[in-house]
PDB file of N, CA and C in Angstrom:
ATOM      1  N   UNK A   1     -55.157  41.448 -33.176  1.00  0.00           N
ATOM      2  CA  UNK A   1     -56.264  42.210 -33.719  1.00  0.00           C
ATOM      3  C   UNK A   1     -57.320  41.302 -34.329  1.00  0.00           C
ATOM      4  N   UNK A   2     -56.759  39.720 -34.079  1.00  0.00           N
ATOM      5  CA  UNK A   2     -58.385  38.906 -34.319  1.00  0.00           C
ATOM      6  C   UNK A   2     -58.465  39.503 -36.281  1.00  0.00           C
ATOM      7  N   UNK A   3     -57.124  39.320 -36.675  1.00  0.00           N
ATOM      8  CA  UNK A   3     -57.206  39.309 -38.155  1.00  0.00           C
ATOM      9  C   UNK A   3     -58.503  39.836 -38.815  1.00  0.00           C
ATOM     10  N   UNK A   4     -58.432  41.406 -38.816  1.00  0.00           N
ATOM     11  CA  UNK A   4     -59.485  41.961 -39.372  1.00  0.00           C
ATOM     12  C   UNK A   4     -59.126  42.143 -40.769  1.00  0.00           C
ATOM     13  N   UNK A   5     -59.799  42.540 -41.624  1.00  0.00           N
ATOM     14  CA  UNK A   5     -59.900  42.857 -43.206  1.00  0.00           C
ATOM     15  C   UNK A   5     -58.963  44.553 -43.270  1.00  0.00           C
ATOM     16  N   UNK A   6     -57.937  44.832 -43.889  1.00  0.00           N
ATOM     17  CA  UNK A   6     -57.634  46.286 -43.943  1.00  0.00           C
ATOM     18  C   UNK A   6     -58.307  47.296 -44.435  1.00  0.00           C
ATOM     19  N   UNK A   7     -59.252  47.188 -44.977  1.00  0.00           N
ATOM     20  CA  UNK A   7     -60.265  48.098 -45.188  1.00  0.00           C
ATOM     21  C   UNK A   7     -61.158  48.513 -43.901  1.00  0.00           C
ATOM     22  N   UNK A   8     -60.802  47.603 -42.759  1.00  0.00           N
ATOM     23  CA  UNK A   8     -61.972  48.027 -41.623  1.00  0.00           C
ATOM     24  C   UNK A   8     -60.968  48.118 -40.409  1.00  0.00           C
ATOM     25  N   UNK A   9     -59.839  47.967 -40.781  1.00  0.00           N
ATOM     26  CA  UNK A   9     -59.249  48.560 -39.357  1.00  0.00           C
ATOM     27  C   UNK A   9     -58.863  49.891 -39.030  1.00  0.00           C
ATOM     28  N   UNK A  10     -59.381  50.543 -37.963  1.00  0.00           N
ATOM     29  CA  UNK A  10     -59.175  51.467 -37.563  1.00  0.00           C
ATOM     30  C   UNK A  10     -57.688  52.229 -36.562  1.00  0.00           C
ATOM     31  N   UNK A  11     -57.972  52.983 -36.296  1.00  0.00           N
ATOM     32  CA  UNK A  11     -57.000  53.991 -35.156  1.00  0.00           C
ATOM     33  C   UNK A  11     -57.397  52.797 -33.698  1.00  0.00           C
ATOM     34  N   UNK A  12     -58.098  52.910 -33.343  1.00  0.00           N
ATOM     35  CA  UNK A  12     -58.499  52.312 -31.846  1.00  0.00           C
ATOM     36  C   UNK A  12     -58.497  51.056 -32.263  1.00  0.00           C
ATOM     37  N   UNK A  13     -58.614  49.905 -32.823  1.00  0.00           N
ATOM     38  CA  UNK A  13     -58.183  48.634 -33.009  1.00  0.00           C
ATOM     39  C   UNK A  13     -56.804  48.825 -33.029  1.00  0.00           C
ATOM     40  N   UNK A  14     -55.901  49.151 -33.414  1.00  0.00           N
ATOM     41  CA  UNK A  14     -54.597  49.006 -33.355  1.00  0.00           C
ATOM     42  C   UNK A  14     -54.244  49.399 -31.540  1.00  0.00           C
ATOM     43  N   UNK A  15     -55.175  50.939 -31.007  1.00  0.00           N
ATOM     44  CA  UNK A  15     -54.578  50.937 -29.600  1.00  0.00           C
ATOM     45  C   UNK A  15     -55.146  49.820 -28.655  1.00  0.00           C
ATOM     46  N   UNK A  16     -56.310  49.089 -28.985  1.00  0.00           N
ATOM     47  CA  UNK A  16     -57.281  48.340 -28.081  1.00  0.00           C
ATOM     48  C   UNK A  16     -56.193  47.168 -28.212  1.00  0.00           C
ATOM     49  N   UNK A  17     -55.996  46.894 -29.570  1.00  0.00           N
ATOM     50  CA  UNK A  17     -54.520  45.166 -29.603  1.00  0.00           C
ATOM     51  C   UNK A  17     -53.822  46.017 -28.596  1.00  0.00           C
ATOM     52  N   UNK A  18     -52.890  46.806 -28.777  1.00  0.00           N
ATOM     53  CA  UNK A  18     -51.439  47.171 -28.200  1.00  0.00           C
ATOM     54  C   UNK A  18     -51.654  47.517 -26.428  1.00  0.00           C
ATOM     55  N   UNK A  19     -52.710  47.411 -26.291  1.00  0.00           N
ATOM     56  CA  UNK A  19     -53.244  47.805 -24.923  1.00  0.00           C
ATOM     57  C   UNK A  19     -53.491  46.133 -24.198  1.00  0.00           C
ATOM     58  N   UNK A  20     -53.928  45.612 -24.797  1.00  0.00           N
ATOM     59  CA  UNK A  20     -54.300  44.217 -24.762  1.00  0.00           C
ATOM     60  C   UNK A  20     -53.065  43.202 -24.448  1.00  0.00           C
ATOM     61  N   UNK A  21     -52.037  43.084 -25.654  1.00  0.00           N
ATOM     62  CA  UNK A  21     -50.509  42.725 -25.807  1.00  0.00           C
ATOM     63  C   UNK A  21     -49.584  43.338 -24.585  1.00  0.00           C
ATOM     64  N   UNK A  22     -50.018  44.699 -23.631  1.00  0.00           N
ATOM     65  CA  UNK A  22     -49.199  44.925 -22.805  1.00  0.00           C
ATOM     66  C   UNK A  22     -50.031  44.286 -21.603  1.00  0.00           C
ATOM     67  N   UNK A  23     -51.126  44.022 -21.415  1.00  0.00           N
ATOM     68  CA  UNK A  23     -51.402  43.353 -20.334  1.00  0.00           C
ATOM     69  C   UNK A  23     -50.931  42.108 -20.094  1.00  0.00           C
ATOM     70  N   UNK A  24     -50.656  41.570 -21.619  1.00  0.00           N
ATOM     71  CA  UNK A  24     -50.384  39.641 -21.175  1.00  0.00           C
ATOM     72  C   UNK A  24     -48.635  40.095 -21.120  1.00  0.00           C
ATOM     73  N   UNK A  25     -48.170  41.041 -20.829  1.00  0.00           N
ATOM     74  CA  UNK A  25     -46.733  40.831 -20.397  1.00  0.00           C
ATOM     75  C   UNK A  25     -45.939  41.084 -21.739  1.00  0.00           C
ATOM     76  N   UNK A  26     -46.678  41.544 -23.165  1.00  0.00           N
ATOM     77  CA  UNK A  26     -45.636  41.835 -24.121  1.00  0.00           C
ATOM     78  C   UNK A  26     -44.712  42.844 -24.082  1.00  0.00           C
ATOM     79  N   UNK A  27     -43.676  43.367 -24.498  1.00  0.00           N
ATOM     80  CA  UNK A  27     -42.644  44.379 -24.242  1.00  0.00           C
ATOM     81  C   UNK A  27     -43.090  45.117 -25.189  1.00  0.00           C
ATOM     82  N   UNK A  28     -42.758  46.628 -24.571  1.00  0.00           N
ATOM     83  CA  UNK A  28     -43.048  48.249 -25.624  1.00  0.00           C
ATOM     84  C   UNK A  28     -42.081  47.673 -26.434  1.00  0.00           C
ATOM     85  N   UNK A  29     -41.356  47.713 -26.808  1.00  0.00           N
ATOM     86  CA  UNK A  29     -40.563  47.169 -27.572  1.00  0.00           C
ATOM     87  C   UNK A  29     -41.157  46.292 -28.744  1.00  0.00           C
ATOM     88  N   UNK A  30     -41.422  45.054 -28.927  1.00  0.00           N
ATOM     89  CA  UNK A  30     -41.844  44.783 -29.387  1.00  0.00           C
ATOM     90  C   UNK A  30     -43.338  44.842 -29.815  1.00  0.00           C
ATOM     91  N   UNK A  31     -43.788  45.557 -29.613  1.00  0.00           N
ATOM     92  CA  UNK A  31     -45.104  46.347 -29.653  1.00  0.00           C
ATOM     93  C   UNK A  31     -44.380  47.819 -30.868  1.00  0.00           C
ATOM     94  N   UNK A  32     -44.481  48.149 -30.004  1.00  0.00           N
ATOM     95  CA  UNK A  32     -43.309  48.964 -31.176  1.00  0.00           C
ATOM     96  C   UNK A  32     -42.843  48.378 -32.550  1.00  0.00           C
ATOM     97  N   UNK A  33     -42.260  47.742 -32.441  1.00  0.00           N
ATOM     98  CA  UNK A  33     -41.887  47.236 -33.948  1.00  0.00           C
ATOM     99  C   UNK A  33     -42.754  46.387 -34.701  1.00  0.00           C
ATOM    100  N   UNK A  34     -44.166  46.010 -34.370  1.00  0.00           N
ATOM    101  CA  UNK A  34     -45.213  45.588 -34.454  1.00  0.00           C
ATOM    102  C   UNK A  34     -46.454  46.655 -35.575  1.00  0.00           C
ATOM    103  N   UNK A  35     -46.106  48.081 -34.376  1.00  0.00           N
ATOM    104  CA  UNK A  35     -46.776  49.128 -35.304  1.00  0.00           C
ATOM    105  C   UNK A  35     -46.012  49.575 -36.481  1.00  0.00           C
ATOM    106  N   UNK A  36     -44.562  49.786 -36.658  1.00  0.00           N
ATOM    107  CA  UNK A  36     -43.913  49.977 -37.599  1.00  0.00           C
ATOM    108  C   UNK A  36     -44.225  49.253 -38.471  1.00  0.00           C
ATOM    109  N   UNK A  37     -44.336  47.758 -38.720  1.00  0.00           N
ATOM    110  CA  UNK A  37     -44.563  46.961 -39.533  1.00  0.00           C
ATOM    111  C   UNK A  37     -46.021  47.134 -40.327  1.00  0.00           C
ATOM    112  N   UNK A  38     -46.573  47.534 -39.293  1.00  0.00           N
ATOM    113  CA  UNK A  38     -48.580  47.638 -39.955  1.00  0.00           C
ATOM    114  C   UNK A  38     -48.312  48.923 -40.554  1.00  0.00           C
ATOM    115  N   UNK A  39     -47.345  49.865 -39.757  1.00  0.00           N
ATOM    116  CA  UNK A  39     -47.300  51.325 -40.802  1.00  0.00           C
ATOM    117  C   UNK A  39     -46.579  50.965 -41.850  1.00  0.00           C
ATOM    118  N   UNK A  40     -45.388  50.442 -41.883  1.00  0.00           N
ATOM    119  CA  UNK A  40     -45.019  49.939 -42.988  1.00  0.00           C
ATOM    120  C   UNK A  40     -45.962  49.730 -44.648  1.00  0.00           C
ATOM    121  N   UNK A  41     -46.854  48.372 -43.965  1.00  0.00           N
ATOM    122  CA  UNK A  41     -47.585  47.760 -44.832  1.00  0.00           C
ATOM    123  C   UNK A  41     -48.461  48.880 -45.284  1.00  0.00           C
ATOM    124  N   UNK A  42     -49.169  49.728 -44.719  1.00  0.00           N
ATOM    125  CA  UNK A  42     -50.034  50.632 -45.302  1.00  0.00           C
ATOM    126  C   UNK A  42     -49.304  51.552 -46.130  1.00  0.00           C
ATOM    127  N   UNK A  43     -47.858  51.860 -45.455  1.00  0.00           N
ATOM    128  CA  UNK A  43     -47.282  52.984 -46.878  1.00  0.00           C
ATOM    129  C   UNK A  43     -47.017  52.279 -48.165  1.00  0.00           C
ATOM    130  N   UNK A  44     -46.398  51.149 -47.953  1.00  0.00           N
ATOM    131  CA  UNK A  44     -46.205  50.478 -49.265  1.00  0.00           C
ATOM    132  C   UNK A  44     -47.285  50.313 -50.223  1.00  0.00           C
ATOM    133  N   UNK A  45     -48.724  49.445 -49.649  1.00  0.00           N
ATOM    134  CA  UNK A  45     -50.066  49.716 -50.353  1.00  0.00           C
ATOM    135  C   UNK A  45     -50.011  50.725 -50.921  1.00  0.00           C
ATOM    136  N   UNK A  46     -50.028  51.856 -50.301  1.00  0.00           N
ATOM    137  CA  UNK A  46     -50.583  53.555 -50.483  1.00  0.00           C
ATOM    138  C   UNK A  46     -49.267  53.639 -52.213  1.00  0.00           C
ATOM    139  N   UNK A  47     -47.467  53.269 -51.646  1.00  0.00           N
ATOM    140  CA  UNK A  47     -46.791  53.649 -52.585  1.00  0.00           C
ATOM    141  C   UNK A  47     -47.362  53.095 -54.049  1.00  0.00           C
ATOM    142  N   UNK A  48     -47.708  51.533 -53.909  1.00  0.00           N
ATOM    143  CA  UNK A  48     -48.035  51.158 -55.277  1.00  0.00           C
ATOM    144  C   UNK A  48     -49.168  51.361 -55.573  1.00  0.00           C
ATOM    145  N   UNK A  49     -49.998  52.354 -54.925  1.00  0.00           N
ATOM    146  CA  UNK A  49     -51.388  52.344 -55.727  1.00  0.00           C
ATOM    147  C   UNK A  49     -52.444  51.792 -55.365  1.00  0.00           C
ATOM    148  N   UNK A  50     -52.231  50.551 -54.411  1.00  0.00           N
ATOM    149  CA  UNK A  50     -53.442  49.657 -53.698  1.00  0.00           C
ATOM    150  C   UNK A  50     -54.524  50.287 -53.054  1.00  0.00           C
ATOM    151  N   UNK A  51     -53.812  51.570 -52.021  1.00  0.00           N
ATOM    152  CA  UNK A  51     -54.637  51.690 -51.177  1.00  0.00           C
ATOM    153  C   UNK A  51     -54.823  53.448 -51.409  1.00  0.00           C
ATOM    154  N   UNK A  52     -55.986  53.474 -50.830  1.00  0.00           N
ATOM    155  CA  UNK A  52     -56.300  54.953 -51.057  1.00  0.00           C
ATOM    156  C   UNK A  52     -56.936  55.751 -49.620  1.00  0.00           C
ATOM    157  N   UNK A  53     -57.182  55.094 -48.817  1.00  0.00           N
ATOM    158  CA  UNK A  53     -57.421  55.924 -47.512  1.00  0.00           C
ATOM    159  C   UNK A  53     -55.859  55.970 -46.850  1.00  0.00           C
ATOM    160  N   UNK A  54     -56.296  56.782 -45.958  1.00  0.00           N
ATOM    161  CA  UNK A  54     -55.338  57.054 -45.080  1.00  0.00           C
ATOM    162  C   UNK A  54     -54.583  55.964 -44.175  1.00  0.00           C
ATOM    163  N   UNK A  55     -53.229  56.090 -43.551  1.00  0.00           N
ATOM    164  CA  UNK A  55     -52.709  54.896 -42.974  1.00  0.00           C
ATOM    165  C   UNK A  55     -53.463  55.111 -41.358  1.00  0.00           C
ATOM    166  N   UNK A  56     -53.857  53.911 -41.195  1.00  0.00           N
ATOM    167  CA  UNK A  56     -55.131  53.970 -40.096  1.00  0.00           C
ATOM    168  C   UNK A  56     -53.873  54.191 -38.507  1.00  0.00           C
ATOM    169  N   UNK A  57     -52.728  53.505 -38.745  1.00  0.00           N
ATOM    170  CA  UNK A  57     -51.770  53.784 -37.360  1.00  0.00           C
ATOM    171  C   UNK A  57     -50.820  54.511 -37.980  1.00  0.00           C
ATOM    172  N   UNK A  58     -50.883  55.730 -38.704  1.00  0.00           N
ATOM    173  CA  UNK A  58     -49.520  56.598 -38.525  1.00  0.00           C
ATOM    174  C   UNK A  58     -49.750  57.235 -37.766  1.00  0.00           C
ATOM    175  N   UNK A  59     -50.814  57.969 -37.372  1.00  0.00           N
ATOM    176  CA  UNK A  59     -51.231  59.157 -36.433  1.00  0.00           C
ATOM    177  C   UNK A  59     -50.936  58.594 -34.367  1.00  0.00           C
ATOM    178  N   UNK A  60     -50.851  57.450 -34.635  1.00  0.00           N
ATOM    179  CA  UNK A  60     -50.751  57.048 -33.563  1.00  0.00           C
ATOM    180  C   UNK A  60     -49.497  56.435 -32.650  1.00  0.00           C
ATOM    181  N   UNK A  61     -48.526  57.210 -31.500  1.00  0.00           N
ATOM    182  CA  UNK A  61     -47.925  57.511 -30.982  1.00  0.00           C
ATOM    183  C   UNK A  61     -46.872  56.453 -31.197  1.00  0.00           C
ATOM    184  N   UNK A  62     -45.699  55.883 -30.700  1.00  0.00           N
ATOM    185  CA  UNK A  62     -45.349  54.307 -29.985  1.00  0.00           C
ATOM    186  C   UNK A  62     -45.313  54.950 -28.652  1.00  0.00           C
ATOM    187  N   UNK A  63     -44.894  53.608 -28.260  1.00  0.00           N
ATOM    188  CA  UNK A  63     -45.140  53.574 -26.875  1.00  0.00           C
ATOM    189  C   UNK A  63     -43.203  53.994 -26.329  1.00  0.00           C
ATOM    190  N   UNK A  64     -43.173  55.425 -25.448  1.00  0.00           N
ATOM    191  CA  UNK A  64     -41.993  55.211 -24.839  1.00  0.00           C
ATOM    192  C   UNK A  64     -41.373  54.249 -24.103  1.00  0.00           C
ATOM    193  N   UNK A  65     -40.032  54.038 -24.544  1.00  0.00           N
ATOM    194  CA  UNK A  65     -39.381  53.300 -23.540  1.00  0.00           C
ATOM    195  C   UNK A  65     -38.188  53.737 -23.068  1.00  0.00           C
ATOM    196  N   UNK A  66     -38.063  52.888 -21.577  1.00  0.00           N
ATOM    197  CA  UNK A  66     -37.102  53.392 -20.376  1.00  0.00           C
ATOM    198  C   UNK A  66     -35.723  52.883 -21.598  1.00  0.00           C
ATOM    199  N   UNK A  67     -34.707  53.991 -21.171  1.00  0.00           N
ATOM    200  CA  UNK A  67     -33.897  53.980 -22.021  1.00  0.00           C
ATOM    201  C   UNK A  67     -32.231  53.299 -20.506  1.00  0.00           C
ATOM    202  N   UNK A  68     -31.615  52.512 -21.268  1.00  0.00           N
ATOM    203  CA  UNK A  68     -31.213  51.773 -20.613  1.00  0.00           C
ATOM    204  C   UNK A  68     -29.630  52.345 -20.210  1.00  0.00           C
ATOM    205  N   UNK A  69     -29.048  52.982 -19.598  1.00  0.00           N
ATOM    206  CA  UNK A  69     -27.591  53.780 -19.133  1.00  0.00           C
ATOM    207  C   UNK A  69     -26.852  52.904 -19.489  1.00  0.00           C
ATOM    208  N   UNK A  70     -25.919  53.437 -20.076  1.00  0.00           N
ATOM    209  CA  UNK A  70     -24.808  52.355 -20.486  1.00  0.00           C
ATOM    210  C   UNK A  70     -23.485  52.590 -19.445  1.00  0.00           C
ATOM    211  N   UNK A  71     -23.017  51.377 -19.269  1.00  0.00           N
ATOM    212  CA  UNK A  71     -22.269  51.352 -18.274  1.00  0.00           C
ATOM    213  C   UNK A  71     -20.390  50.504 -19.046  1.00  0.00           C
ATOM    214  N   UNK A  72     -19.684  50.770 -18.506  1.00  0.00           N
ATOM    215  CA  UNK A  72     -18.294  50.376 -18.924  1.00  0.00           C
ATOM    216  C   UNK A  72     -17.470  49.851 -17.929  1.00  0.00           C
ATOM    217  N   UNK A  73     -16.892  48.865 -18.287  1.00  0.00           N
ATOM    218  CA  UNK A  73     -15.676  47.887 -17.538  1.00  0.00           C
ATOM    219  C   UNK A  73     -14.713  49.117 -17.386  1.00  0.00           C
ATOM    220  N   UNK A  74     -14.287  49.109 -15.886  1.00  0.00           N
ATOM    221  CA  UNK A  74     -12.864  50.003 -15.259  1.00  0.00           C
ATOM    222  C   UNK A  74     -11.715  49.316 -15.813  1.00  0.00           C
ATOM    223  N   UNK A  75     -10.774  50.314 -15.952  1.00  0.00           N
ATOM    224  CA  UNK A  75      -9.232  49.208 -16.332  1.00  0.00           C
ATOM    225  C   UNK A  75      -8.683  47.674 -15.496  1.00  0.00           C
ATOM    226  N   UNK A  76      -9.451  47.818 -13.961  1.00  0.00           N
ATOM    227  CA  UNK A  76      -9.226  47.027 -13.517  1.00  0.00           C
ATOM    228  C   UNK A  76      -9.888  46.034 -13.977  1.00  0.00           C
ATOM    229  N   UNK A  77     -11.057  45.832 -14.449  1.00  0.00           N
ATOM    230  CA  UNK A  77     -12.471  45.172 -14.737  1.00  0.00           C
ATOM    231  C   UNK A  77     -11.960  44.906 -15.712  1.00  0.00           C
ATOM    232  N   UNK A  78     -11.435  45.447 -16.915  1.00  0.00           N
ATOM    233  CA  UNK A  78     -10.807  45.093 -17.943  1.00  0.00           C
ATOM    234  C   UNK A  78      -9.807  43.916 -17.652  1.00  0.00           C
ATOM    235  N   UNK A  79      -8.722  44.237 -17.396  1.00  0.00           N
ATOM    236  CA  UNK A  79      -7.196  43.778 -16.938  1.00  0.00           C
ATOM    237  C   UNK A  79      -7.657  41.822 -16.638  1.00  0.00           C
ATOM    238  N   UNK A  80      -9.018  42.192 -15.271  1.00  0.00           N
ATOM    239  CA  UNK A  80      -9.419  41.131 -14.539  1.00  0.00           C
ATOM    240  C   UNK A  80      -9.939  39.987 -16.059  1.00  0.00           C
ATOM    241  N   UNK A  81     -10.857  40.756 -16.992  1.00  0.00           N
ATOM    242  CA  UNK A  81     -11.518  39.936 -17.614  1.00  0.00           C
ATOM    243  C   UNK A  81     -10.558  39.607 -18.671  1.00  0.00           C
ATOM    244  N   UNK A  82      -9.509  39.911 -19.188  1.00  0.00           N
ATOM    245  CA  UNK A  82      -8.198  39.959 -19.895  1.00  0.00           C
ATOM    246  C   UNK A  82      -7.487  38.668 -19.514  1.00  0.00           C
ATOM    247  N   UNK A  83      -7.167  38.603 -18.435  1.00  0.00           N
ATOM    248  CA  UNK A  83      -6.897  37.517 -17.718  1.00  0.00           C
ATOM    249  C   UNK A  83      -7.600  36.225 -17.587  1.00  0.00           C
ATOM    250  N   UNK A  84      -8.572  36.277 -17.146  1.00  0.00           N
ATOM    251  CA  UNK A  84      -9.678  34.890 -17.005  1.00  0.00           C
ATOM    252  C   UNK A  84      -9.799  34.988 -18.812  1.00  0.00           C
ATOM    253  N   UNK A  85      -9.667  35.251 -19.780  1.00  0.00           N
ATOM    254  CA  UNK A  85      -9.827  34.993 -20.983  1.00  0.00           C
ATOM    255  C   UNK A  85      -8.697  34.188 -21.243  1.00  0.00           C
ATOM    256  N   UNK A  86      -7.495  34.747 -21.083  1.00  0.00           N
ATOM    257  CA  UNK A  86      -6.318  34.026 -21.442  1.00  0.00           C
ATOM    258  C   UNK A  86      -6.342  32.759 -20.579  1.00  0.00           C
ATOM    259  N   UNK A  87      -7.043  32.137 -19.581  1.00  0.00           N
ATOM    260  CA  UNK A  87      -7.290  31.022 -19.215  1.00  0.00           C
ATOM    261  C   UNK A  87      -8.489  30.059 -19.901  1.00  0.00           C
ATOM    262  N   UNK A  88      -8.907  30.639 -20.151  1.00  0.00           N
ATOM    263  CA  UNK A  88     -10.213  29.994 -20.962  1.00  0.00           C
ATOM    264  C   UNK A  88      -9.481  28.882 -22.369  1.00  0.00           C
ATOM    265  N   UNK A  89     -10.692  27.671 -21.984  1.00  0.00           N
ATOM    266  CA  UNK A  89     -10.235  26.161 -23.108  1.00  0.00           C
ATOM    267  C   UNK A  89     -10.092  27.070 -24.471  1.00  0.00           C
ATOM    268  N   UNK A  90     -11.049  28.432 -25.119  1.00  0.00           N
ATOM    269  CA  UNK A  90     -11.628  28.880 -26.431  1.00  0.00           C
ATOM    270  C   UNK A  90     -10.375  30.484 -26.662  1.00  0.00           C
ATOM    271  N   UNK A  91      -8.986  29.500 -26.778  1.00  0.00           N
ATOM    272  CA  UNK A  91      -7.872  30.542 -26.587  1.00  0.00           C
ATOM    273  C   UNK A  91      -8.318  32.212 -27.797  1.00  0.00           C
ATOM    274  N   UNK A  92      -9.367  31.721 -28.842  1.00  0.00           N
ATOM    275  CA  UNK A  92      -9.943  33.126 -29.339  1.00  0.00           C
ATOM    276  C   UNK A  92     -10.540  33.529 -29.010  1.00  0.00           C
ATOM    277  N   UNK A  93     -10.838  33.657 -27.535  1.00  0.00           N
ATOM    278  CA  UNK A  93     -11.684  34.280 -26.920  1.00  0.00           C
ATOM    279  C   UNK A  93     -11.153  35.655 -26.521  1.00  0.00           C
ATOM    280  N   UNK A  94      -9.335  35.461 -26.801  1.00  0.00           N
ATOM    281  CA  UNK A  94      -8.921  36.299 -25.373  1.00  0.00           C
ATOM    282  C   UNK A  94      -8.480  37.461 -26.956  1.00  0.00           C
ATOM    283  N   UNK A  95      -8.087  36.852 -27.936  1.00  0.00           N
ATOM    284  CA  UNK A  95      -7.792  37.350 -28.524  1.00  0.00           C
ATOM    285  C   UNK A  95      -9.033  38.389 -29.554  1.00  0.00           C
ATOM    286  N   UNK A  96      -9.785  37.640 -29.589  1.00  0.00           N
ATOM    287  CA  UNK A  96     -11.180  38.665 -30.072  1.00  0.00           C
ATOM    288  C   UNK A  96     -11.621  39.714 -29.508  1.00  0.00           C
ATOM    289  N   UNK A  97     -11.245  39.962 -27.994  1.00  0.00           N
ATOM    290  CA  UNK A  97     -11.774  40.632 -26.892  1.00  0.00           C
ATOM    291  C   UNK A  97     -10.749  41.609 -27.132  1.00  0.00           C
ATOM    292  N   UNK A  98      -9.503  40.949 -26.997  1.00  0.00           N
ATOM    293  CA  UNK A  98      -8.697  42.302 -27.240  1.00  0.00           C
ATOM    294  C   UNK A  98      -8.700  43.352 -28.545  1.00  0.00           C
ATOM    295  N   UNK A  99      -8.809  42.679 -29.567  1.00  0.00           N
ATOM    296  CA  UNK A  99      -9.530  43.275 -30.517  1.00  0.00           C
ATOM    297  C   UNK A  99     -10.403  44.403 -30.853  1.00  0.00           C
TER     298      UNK A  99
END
């Protein structure tokens, strides 16, 4: 955002950065936790008294993200990786896993 003053940042400076940050390849994700942080900072201002306008990015969305299926080792897949552990030089390996 080219470090503007918080008194002059707006709604559309925050989407024009986050629009900007996804072109050079940044992740919603971290874009995301980017706006949390600036919302953050404005509630805290606002809590102690600093600030008195409105928080310039609460009103404004995050960005969805593809949510990732979680997937699980079969007993065999298990059993297999159970095994190649108990071979492994880092003998707490096999034992942490089982764990």
């Amino acid at each position: 955002m080219k470090n503007p003053r918080a008194e002059n940042i707006k709604s559309s400076d925050f989407t024009n950065y986050r629009n900007e940050c996804l072109k050079t390849g940044v992740g919603a994700n971290t874009i995301n936790h980017e706006h949390t942080y600036l919302s953050a900072i404005f509630n805290e201002l606002t809590r102690i008294g600093e600030w008195k306008k409105e928080n310039p990015v609460a009103k404004i969305r995050k960005l969805k993200l593809d949510e990732q299926e979680l997937t699980f080792l079969t007993s065999s897949q298990i059993l297999e990786l159970l095994e190649e552990l108990k071979l492994s030089k880092e003998s707490d390996c096999y034992h942490i896993t089982r764990i």
